[in-house]
PDB file of N, CA and C in Angstrom:
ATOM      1  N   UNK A   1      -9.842   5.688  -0.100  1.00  0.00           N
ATOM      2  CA  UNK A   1      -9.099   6.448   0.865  1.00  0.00           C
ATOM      3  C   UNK A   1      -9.729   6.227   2.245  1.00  0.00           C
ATOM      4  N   UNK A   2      -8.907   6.030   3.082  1.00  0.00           N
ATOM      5  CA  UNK A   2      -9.523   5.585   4.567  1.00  0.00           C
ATOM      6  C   UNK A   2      -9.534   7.042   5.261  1.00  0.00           C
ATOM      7  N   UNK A   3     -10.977   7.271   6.024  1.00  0.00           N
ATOM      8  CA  UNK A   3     -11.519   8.598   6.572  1.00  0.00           C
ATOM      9  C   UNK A   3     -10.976   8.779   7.626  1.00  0.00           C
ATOM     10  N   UNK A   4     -10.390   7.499   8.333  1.00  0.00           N
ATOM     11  CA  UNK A   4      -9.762   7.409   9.840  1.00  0.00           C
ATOM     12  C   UNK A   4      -9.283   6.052  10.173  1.00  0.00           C
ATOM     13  N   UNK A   5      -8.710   5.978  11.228  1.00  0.00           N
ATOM     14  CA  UNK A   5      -8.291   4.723  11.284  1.00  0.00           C
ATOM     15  C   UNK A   5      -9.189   3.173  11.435  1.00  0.00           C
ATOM     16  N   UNK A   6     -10.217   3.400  11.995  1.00  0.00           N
ATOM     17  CA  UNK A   6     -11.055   2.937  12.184  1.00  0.00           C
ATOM     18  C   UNK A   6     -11.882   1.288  11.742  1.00  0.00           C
ATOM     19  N   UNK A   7     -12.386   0.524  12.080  1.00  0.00           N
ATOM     20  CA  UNK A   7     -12.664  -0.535  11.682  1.00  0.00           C
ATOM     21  C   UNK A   7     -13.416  -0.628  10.669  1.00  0.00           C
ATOM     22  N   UNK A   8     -14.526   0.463  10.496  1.00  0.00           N
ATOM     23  CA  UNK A   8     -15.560   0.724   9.234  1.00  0.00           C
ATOM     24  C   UNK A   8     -14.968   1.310   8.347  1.00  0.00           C
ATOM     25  N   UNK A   9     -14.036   2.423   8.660  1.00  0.00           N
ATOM     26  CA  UNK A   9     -12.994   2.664   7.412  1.00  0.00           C
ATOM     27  C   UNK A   9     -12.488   1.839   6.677  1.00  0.00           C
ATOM     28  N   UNK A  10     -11.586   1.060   7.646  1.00  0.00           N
ATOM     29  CA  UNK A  10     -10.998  -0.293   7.002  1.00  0.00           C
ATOM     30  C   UNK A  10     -11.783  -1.127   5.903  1.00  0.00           C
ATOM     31  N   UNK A  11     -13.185  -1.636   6.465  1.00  0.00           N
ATOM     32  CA  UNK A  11     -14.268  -2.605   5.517  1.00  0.00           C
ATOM     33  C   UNK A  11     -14.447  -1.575   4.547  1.00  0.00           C
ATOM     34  N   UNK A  12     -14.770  -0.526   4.556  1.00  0.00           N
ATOM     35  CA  UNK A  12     -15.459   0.121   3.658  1.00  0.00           C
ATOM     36  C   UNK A  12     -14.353   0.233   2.295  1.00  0.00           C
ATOM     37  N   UNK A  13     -13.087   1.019   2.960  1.00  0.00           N
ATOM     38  CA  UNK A  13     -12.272   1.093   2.318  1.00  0.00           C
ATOM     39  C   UNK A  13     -11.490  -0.245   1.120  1.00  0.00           C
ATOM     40  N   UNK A  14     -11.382  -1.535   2.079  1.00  0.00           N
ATOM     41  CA  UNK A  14     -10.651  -2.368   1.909  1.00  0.00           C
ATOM     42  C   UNK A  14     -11.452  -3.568   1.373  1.00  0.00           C
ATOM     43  N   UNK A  15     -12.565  -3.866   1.687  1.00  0.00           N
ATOM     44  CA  UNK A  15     -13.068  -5.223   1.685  1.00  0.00           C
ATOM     45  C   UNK A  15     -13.912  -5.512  -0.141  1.00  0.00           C
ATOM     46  N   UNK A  16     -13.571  -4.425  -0.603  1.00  0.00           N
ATOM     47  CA  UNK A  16     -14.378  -4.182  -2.188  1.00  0.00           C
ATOM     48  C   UNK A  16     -12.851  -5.041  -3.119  1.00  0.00           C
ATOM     49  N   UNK A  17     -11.873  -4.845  -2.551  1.00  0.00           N
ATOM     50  CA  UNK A  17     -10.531  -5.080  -3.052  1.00  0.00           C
ATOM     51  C   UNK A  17      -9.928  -6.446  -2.691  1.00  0.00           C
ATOM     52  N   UNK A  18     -10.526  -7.128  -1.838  1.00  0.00           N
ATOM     53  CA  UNK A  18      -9.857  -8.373  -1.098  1.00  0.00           C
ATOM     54  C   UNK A  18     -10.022  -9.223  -1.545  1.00  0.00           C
ATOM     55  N   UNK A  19      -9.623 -10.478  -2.247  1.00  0.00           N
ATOM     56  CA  UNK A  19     -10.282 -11.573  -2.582  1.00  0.00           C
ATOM     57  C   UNK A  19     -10.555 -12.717  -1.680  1.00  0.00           C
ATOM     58  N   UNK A  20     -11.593 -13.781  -1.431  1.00  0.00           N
ATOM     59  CA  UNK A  20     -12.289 -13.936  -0.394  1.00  0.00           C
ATOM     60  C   UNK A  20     -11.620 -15.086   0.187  1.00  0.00           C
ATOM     61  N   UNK A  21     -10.167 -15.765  -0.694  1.00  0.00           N
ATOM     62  CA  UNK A  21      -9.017 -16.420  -0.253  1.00  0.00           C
ATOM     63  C   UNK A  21      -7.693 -16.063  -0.121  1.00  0.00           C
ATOM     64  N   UNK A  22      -7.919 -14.562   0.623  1.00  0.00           N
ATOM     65  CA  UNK A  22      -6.510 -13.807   0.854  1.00  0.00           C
ATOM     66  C   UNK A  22      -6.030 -14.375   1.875  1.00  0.00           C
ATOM     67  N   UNK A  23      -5.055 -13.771   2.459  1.00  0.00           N
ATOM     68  CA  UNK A  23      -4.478 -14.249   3.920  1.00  0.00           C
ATOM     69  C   UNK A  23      -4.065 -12.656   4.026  1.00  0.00           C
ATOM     70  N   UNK A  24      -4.529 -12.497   4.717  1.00  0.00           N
ATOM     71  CA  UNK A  24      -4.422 -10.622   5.664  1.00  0.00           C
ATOM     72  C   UNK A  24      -2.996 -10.700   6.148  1.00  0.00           C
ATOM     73  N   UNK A  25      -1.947  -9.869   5.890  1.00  0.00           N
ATOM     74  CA  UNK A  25      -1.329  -9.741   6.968  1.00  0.00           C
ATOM     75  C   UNK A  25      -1.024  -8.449   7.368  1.00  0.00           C
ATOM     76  N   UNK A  26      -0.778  -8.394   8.509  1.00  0.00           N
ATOM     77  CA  UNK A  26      -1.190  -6.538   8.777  1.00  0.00           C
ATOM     78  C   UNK A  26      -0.120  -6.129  10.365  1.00  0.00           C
ATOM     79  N   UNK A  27       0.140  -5.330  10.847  1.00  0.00           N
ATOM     80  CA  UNK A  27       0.746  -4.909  11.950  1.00  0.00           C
ATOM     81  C   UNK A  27      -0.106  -5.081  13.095  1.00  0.00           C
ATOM     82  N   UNK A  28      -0.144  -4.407  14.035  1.00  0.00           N
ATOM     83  CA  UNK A  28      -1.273  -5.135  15.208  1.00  0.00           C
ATOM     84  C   UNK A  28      -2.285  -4.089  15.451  1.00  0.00           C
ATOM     85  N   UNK A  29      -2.581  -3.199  14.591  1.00  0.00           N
ATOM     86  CA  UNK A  29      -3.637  -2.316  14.661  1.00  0.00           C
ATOM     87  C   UNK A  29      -4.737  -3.211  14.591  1.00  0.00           C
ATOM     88  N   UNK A  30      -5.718  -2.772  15.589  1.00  0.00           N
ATOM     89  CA  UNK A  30      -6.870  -4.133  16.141  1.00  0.00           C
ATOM     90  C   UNK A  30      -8.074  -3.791  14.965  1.00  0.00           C
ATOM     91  N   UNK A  31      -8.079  -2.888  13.892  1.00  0.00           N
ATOM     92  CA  UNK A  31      -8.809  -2.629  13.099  1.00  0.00           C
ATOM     93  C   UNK A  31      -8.665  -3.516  11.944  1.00  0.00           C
ATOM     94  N   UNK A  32      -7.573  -3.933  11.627  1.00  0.00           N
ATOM     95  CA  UNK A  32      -7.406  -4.752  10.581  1.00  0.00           C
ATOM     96  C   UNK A  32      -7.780  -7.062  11.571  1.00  0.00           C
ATOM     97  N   UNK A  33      -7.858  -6.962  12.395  1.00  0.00           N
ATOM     98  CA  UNK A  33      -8.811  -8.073  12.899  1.00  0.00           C
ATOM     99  C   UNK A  33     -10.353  -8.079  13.027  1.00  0.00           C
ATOM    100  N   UNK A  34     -10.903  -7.032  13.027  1.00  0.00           N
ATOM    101  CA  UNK A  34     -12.096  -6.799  12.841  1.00  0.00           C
ATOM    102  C   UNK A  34     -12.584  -7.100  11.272  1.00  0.00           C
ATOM    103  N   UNK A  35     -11.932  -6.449  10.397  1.00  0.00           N
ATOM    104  CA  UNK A  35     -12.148  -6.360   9.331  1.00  0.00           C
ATOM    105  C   UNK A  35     -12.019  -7.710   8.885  1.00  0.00           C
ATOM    106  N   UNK A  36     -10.694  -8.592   9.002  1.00  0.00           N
ATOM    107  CA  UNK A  36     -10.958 -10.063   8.627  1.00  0.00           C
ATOM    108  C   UNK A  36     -11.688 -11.423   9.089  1.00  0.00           C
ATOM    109  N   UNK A  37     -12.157 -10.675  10.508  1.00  0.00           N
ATOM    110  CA  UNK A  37     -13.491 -11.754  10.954  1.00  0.00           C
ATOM    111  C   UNK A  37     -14.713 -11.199  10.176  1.00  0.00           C
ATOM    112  N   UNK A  38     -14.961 -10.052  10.119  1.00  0.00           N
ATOM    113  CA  UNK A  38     -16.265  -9.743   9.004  1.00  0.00           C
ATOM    114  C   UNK A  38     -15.712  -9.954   7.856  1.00  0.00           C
ATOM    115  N   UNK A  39     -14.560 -10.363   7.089  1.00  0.00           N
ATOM    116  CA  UNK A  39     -14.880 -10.638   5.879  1.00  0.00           C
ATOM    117  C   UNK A  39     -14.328 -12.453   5.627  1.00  0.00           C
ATOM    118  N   UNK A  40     -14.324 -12.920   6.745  1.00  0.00           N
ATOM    119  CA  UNK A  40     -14.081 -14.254   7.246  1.00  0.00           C
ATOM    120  C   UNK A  40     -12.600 -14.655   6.554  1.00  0.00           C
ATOM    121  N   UNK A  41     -11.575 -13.619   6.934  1.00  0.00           N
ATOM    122  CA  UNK A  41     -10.504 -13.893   6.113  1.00  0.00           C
ATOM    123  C   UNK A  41      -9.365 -14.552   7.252  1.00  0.00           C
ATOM    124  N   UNK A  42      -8.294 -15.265   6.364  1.00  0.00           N
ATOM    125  CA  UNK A  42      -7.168 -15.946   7.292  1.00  0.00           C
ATOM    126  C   UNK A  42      -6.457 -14.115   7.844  1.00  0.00           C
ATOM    127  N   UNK A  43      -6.149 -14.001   9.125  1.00  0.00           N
ATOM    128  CA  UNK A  43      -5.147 -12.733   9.525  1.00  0.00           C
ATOM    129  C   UNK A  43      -4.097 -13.450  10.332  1.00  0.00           C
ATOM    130  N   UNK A  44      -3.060 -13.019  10.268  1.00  0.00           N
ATOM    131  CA  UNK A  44      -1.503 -12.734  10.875  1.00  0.00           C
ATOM    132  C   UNK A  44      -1.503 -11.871  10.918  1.00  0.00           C
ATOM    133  N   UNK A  45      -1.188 -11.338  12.278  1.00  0.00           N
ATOM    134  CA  UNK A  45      -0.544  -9.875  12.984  1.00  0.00           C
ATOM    135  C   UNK A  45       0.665 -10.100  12.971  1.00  0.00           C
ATOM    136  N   UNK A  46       1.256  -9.347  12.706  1.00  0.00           N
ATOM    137  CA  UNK A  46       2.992  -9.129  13.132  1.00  0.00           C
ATOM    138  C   UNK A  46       3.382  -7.684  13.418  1.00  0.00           C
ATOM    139  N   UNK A  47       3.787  -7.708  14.902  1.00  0.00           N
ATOM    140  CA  UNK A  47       3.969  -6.589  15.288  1.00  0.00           C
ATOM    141  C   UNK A  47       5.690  -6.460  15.368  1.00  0.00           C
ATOM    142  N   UNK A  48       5.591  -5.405  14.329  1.00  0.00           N
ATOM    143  CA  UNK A  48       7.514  -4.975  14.081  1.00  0.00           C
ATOM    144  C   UNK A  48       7.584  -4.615  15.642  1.00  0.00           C
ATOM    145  N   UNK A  49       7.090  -3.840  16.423  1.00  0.00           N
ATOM    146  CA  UNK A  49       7.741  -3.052  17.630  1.00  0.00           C
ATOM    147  C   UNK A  49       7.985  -4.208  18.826  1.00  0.00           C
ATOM    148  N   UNK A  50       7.044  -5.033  18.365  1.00  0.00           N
ATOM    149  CA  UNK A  50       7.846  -6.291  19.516  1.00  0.00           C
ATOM    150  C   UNK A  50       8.967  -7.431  18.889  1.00  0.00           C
ATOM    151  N   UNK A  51       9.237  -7.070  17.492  1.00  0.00           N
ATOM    152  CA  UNK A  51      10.285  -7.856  17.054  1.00  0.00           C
ATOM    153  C   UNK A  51       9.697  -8.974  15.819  1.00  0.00           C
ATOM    154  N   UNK A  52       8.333  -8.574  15.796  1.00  0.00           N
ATOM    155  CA  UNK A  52       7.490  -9.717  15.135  1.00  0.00           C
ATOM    156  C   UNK A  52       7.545  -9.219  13.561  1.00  0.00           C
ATOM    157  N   UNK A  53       8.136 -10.188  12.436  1.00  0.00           N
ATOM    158  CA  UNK A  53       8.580  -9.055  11.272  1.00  0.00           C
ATOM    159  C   UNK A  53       8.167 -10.604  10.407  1.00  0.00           C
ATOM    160  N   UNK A  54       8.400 -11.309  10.489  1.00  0.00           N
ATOM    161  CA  UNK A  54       8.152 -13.172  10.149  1.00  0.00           C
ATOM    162  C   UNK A  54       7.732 -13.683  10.516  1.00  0.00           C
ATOM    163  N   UNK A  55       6.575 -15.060   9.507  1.00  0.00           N
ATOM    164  CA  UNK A  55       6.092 -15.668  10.011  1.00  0.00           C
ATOM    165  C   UNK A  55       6.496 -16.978   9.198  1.00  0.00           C
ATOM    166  N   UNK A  56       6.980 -17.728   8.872  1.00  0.00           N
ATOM    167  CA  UNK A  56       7.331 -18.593   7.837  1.00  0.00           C
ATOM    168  C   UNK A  56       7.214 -17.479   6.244  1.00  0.00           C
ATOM    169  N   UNK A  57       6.184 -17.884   5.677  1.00  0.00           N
ATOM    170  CA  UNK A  57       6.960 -17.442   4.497  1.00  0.00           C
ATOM    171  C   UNK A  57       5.725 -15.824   4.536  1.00  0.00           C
ATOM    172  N   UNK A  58       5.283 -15.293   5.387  1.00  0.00           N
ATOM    173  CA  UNK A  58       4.913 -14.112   5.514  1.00  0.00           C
ATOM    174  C   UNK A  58       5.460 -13.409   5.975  1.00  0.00           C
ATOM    175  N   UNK A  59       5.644 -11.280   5.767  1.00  0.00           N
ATOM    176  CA  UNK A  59       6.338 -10.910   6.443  1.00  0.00           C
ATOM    177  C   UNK A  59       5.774  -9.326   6.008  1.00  0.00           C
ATOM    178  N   UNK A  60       6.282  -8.592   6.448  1.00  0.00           N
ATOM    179  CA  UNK A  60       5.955  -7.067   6.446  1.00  0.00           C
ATOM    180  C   UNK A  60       6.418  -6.192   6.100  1.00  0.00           C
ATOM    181  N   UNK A  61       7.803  -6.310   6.016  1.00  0.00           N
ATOM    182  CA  UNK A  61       8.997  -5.929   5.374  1.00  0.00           C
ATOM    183  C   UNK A  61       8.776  -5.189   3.992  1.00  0.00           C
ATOM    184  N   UNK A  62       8.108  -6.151   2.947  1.00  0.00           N
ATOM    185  CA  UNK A  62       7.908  -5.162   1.650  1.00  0.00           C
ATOM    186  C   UNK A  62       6.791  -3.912   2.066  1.00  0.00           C
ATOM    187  N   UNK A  63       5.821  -4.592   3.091  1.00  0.00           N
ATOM    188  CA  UNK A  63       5.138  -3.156   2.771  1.00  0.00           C
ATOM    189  C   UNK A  63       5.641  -1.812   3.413  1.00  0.00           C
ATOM    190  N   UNK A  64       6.307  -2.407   4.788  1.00  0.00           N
ATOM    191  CA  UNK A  64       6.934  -1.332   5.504  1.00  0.00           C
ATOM    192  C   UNK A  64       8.625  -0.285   4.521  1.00  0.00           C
ATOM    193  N   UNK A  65       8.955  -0.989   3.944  1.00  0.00           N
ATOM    194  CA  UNK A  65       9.879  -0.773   2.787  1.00  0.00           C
ATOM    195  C   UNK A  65       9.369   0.099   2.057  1.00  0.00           C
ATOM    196  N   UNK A  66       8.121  -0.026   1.261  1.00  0.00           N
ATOM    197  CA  UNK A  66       7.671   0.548   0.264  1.00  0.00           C
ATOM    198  C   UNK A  66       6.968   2.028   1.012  1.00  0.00           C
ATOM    199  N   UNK A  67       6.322   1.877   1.818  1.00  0.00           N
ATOM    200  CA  UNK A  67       6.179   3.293   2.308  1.00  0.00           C
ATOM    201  C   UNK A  67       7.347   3.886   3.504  1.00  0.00           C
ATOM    202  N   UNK A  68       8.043   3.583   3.160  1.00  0.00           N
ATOM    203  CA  UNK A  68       9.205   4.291   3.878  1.00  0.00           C
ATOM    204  C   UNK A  68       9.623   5.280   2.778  1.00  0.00           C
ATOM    205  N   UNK A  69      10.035   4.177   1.380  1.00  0.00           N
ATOM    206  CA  UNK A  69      10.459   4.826  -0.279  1.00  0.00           C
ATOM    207  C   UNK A  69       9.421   5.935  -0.122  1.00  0.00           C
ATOM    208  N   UNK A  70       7.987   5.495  -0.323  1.00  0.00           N
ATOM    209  CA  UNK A  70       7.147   6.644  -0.967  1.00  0.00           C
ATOM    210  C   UNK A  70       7.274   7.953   0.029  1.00  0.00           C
ATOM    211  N   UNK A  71       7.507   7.686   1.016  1.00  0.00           N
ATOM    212  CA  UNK A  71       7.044   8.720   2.367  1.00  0.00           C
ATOM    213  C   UNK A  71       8.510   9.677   1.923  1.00  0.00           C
ATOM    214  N   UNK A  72       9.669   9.274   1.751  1.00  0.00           N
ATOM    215  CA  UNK A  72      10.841   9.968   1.510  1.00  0.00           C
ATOM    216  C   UNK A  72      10.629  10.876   0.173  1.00  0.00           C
ATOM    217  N   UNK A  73      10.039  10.048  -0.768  1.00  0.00           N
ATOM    218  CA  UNK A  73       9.923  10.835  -2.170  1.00  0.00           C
ATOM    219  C   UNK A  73       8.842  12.025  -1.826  1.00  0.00           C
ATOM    220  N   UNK A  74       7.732  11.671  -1.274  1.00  0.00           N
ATOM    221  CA  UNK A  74       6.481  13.082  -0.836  1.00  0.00           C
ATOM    222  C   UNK A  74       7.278  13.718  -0.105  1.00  0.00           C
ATOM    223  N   UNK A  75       8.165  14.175   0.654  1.00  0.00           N
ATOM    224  CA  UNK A  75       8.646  15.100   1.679  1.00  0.00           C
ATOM    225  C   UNK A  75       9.047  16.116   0.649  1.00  0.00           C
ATOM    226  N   UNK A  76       9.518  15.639  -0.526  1.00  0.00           N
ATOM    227  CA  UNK A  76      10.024  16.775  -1.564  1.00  0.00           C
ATOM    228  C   UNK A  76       9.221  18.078  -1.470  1.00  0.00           C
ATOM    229  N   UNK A  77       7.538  17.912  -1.783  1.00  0.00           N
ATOM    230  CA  UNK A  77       6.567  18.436  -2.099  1.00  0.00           C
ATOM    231  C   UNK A  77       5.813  19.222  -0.983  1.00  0.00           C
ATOM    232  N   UNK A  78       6.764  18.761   0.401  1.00  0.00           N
ATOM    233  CA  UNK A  78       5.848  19.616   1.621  1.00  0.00           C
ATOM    234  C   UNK A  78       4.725  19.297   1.702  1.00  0.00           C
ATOM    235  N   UNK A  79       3.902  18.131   1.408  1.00  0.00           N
ATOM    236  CA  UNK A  79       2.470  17.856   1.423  1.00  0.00           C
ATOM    237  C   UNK A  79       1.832  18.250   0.370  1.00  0.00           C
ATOM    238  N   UNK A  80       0.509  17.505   0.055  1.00  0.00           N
ATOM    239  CA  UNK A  80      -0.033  17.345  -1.051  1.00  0.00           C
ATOM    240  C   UNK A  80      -1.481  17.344  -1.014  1.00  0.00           C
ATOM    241  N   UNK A  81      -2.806  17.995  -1.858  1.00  0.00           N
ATOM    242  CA  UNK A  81      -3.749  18.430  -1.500  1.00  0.00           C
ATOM    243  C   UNK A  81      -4.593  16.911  -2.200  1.00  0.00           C
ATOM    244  N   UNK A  82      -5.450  16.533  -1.170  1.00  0.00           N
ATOM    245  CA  UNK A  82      -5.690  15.077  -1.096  1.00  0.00           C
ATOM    246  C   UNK A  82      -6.508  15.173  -2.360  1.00  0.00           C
ATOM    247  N   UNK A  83      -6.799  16.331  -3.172  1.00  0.00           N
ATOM    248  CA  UNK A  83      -7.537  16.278  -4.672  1.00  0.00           C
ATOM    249  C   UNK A  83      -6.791  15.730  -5.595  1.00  0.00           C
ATOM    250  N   UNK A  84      -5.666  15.768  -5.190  1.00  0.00           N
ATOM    251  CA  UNK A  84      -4.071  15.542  -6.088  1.00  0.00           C
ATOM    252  C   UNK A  84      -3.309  14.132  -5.566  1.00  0.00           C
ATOM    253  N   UNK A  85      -3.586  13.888  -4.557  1.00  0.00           N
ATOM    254  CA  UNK A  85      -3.366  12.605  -3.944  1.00  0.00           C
ATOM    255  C   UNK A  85      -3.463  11.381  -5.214  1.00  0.00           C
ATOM    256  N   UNK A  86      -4.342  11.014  -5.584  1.00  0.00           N
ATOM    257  CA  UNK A  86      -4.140   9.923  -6.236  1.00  0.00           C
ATOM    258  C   UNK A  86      -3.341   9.791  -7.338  1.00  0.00           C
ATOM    259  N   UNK A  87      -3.261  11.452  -8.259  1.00  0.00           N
ATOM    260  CA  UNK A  87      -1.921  11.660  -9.435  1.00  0.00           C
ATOM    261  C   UNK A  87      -0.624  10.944  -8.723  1.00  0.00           C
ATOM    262  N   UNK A  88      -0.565  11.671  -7.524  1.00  0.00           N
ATOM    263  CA  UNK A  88       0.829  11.725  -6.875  1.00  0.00           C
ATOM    264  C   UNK A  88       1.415   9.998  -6.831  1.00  0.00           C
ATOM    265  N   UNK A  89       0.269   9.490  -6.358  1.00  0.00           N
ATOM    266  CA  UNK A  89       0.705   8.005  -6.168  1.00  0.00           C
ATOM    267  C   UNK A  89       0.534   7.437  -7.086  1.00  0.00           C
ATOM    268  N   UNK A  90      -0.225   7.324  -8.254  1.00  0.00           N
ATOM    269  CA  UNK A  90       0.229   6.752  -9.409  1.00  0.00           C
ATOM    270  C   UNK A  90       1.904   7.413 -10.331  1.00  0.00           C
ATOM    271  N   UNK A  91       2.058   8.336 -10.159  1.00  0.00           N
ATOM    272  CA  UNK A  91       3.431   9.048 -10.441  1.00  0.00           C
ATOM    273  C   UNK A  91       4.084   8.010  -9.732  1.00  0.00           C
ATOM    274  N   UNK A  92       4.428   8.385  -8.032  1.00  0.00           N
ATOM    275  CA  UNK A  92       5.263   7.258  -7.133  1.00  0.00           C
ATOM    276  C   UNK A  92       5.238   5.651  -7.412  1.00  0.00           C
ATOM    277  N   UNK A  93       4.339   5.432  -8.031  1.00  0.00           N
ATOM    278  CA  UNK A  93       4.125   3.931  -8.457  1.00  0.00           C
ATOM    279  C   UNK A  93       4.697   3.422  -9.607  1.00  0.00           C
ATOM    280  N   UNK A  94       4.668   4.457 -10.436  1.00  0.00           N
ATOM    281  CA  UNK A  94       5.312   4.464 -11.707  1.00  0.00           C
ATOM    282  C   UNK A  94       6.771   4.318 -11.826  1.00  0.00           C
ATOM    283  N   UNK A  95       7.283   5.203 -10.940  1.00  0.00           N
ATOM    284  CA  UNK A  95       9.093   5.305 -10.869  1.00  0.00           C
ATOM    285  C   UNK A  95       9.282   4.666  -9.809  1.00  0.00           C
ATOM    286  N   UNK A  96       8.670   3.579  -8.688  1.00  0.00           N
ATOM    287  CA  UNK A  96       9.184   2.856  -8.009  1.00  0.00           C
ATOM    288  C   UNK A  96       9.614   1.481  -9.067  1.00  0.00           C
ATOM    289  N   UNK A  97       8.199   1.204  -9.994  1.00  0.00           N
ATOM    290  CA  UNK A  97       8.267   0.278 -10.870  1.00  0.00           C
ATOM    291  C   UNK A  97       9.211  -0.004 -11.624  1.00  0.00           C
ATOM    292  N   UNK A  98       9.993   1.141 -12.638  1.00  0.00           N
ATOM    293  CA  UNK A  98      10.317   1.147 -13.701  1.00  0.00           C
ATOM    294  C   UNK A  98      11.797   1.374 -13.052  1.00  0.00           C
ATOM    295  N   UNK A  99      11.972   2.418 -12.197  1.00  0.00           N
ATOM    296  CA  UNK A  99      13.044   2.644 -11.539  1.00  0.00           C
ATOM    297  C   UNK A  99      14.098   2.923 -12.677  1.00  0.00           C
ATOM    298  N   UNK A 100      15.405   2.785 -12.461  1.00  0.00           N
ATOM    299  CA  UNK A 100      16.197   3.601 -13.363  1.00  0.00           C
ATOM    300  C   UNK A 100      15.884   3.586 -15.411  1.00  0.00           C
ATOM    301  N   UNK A 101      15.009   2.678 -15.016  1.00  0.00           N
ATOM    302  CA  UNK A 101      14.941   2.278 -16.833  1.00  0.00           C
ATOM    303  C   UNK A 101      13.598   4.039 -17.417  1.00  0.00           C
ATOM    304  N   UNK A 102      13.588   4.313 -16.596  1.00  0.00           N
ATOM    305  CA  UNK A 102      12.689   5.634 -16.556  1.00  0.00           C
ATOM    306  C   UNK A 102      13.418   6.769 -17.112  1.00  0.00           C
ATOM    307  N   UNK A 103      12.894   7.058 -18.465  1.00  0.00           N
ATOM    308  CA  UNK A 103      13.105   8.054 -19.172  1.00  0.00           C
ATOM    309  C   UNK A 103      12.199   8.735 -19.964  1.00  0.00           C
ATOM    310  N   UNK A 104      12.257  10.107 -20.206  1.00  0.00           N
ATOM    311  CA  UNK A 104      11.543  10.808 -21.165  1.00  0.00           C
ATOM    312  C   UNK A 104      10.361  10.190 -22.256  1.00  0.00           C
ATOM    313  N   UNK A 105      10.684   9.416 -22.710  1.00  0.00           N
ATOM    314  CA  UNK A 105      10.232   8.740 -23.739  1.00  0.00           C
ATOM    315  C   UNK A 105       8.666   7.062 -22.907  1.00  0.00           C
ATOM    316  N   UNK A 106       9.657   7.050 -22.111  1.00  0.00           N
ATOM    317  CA  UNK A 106       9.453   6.035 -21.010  1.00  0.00           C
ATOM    318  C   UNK A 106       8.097   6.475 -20.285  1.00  0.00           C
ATOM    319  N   UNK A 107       8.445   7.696 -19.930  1.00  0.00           N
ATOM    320  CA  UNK A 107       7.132   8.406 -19.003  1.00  0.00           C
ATOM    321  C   UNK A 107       5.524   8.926 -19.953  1.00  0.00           C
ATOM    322  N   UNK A 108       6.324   9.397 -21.025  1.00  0.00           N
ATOM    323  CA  UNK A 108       5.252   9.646 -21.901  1.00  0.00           C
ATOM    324  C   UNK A 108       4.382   8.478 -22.433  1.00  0.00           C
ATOM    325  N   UNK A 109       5.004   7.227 -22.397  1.00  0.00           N
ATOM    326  CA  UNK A 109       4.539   5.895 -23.323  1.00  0.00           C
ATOM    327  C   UNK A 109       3.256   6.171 -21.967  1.00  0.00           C
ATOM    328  N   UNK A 110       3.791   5.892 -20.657  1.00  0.00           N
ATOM    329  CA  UNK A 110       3.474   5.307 -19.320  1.00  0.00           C
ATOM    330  C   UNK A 110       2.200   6.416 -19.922  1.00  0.00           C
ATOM    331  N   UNK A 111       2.403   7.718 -19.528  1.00  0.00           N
ATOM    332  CA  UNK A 111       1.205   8.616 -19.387  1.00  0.00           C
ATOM    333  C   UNK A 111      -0.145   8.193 -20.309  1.00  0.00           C
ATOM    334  N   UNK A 112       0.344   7.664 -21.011  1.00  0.00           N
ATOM    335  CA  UNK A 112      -0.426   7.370 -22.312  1.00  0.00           C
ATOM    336  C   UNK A 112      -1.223   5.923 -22.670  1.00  0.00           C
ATOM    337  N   UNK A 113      -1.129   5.317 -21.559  1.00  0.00           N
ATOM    338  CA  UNK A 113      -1.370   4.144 -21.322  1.00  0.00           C
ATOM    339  C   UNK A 113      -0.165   2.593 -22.063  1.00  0.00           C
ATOM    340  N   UNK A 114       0.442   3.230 -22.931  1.00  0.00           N
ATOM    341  CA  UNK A 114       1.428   2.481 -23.385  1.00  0.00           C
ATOM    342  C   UNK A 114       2.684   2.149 -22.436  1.00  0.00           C
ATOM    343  N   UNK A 115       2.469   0.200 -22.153  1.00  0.00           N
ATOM    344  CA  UNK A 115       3.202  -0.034 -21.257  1.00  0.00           C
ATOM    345  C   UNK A 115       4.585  -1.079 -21.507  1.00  0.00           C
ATOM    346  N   UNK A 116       5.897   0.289 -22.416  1.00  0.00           N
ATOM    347  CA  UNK A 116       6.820  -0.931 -22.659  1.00  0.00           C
ATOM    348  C   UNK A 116       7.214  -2.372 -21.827  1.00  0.00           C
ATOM    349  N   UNK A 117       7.957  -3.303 -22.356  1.00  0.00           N
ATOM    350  CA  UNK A 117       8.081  -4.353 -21.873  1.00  0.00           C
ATOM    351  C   UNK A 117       9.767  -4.056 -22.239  1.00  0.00           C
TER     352      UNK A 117
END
């Protein structure tokens, strides 16, 4: 969980997870360039607010997509106590995944570590 926006947030948070032939791509928050010269990684900025959304075959779109979805589904709940935070997003992860094939039977396998195919 990132403490703030911050550049040491970022490494601390992020750089345990990266593999050391990623290609970063990130919006133009100057924290995520810091973070890929200390972890000597390829970065692309693409800034949506100046129109920048593509780069050949990179783009931003899924991630900006996907928390648009999740951000709509948490509004249900009025906010959420960050002890509970990580249930919540494995829940949201679960029914973004499975999406309509999600049923009763479906959720319980999931809870349970059983992952139909």
């Amino acid at each position: 969980m990132l403490v703030d926006l911050s550049a040491d947030s970022f490494k601390a948070a992020l750089s345990p997870h990266i593999a050391p032939d990623a290609v970063l791509v990130s919006d133009g928050r100057a924290a995520y360039g810091v973070l890929a010269e200390g972890d000597d990684l390829t970065h692309l900025s693409l800034v949506a607010s100046a129109g920048e959304r593509v780069l050949g075959r990179y783009h931003i779109q899924n991630v900006n997509a996907y928390i648009s979805r999740l951000k709509k589904w948490m509004h249900r709940f009025n906010g959420v106590s960050t002890r509970h935070l990580r249930s919540y997003l494995a829940w949201y992860q679960m029914i973004d995944r499975i999406g309509n094939a999600l049923n009763p039977h479906r959720h319980l396998g999931e809870a349970i570590g059983y992952h139909a195919t």
